[in-house]
N, C-alpha and C. Protein backbone atom coordinates (compact mmCIF):
# COMPACT_ATOMS: atom_id res chain seq x y z
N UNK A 1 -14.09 -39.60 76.25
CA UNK A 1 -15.31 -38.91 75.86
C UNK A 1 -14.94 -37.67 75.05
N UNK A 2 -15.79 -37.65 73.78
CA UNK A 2 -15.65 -36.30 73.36
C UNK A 2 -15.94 -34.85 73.58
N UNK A 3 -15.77 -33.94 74.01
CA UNK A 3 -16.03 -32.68 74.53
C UNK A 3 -16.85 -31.75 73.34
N UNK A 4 -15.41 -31.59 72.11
CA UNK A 4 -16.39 -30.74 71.07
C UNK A 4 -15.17 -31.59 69.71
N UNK A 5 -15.89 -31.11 68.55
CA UNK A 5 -15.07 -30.96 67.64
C UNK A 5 -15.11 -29.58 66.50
N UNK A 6 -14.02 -29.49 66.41
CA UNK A 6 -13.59 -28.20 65.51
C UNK A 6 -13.02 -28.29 64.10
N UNK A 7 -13.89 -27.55 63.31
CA UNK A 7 -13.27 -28.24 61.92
C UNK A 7 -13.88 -27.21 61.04
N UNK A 8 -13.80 -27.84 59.51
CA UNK A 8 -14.04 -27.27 58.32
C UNK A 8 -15.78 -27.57 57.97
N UNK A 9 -16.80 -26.87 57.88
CA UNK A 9 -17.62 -27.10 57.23
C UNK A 9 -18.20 -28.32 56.20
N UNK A 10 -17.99 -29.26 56.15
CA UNK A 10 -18.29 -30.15 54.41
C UNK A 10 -19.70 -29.88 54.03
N UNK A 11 -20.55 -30.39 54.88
CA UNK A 11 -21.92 -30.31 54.47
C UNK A 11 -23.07 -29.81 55.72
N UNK A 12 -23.83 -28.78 55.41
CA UNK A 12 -24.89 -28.36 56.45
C UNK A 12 -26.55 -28.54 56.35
N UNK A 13 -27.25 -29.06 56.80
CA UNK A 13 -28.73 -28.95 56.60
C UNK A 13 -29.30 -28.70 57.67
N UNK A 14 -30.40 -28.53 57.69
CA UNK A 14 -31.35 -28.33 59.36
C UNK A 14 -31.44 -29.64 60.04
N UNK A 15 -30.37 -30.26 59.84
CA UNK A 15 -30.96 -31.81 60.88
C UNK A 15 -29.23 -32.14 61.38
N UNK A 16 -28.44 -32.02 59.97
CA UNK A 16 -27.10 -32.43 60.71
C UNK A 16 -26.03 -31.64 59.63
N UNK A 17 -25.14 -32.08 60.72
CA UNK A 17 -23.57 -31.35 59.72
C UNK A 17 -22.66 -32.27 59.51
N UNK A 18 -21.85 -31.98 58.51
CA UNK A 18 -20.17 -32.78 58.55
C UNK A 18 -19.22 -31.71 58.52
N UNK A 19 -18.52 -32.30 59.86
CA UNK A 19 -17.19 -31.43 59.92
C UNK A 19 -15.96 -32.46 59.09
N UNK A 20 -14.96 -31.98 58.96
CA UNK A 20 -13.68 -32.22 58.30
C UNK A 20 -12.52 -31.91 59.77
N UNK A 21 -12.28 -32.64 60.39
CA UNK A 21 -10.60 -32.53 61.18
C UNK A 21 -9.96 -33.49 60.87
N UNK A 22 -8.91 -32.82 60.04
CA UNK A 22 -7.53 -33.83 60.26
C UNK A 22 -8.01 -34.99 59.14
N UNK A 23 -8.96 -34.65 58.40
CA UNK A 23 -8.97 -35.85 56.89
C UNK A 23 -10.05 -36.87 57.24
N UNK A 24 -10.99 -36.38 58.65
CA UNK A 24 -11.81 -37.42 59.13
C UNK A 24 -13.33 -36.61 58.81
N UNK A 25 -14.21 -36.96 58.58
CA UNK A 25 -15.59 -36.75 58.41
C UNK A 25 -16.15 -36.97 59.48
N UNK A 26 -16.90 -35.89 60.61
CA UNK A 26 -17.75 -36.22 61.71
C UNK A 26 -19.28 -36.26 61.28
N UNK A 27 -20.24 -37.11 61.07
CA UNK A 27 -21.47 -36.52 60.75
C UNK A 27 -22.26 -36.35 62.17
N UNK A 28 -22.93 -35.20 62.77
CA UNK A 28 -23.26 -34.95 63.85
C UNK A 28 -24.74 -34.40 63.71
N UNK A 29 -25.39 -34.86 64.19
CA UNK A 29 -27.11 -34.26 64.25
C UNK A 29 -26.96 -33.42 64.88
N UNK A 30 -27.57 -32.38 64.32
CA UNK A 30 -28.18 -30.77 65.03
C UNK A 30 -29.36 -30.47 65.25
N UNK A 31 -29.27 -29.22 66.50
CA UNK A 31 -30.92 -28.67 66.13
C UNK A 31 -30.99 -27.71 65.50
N UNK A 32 -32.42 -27.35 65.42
CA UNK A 32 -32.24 -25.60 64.11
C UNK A 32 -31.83 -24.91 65.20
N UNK A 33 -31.77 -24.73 65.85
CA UNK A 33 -30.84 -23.57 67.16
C UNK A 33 -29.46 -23.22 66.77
N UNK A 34 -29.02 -24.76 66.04
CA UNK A 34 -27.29 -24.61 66.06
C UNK A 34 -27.40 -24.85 64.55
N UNK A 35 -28.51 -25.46 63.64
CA UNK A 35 -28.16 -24.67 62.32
C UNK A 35 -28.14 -23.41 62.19
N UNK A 36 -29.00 -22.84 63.04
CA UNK A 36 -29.01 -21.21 62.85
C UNK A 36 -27.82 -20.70 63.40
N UNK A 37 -27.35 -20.51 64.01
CA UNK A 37 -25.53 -20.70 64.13
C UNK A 37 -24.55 -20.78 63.59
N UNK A 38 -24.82 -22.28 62.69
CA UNK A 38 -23.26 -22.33 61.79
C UNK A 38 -23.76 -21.86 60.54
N UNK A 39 -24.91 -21.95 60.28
CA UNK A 39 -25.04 -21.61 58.50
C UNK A 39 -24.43 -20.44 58.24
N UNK A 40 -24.17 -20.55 57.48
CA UNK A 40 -23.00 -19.24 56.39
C UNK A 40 -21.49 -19.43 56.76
N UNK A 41 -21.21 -20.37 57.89
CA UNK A 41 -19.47 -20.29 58.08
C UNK A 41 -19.17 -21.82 57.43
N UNK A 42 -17.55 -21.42 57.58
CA UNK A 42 -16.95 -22.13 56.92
C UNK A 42 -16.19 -22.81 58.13
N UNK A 43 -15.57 -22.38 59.00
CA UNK A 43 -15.91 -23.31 60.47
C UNK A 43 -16.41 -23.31 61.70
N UNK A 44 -16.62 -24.42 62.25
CA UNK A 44 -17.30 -24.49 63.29
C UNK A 44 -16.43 -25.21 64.68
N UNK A 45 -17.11 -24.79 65.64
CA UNK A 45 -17.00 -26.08 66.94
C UNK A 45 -18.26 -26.19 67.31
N UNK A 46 -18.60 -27.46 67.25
CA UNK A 46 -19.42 -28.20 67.94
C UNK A 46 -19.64 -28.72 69.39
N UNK A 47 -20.21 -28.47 70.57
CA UNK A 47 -19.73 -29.43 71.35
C UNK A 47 -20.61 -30.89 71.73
N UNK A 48 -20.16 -32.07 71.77
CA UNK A 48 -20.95 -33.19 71.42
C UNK A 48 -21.40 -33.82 72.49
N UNK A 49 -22.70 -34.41 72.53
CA UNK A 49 -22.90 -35.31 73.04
C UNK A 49 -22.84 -36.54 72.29
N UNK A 50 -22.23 -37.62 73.00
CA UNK A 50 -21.92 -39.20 72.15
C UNK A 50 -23.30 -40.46 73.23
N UNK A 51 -23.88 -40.67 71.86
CA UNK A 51 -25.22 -41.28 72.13
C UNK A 51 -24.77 -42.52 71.70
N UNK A 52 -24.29 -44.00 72.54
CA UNK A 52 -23.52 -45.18 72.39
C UNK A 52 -24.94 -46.46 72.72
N UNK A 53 -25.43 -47.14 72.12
CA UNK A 53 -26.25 -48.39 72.35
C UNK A 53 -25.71 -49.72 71.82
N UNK A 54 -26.23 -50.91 71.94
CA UNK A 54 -25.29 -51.48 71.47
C UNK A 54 -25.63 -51.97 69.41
N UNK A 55 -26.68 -51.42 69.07
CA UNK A 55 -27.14 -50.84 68.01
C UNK A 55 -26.77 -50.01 67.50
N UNK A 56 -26.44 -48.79 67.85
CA UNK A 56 -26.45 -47.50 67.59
C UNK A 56 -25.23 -46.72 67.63
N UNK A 57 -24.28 -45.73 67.24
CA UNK A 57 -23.58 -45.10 67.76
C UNK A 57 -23.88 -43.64 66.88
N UNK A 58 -24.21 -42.60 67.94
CA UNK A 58 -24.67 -41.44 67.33
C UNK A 58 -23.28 -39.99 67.90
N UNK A 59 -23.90 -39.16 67.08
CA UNK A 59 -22.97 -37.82 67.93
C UNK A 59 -23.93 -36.48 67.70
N UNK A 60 -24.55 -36.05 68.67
CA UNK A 60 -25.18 -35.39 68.56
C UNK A 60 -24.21 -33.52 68.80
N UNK A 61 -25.14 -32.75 68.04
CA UNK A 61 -24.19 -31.50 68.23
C UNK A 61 -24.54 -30.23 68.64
N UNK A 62 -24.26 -29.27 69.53
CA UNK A 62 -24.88 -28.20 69.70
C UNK A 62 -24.14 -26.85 69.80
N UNK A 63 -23.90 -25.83 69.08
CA UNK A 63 -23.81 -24.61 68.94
C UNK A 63 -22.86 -23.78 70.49
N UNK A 64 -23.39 -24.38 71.36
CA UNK A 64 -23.11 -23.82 73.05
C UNK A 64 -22.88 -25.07 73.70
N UNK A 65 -22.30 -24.71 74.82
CA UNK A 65 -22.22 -25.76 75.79
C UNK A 65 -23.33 -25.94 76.70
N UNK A 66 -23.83 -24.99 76.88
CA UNK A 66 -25.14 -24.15 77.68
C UNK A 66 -26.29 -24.82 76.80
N UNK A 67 -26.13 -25.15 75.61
CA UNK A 67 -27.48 -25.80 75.28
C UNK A 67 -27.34 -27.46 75.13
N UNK A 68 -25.74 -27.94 74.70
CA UNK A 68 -25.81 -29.32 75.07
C UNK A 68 -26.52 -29.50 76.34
């Protein structure tokens, strides 16, 4: 299970982010709680919740651990 991920900024909007670790692209849905958070940096940690169906595989992201 993933805990958090820590990385480089690539791309930010009010719905989701991409981090950069290690040459890999995470795309992770946010809320505006934790856009309001990372906007203006250049890195972040995330800590994730991993949303698995057998459809679906999501990673959701939040700013605190306290608000995952």
């Amino acid at each position: 299970m993933i805990d958090y991920i820590k990385g480089h900024i690539e791309s930010l909007n009010p719905t989701e982010v991409t981090l950069e670790t290690y040459g890999i692209g995470y795309r992770i849905l946010i809320s505006l709680q934790t856009y309001e958070g990372l906007n203006g940096k250049e890195e972040a940690k995330v800590y994730i919740h991993h949303y698995l169906r057998e459809d679906e595989e999501l990673y959701y992201g939040f700013a605190t651990n306290d608000e995952r």
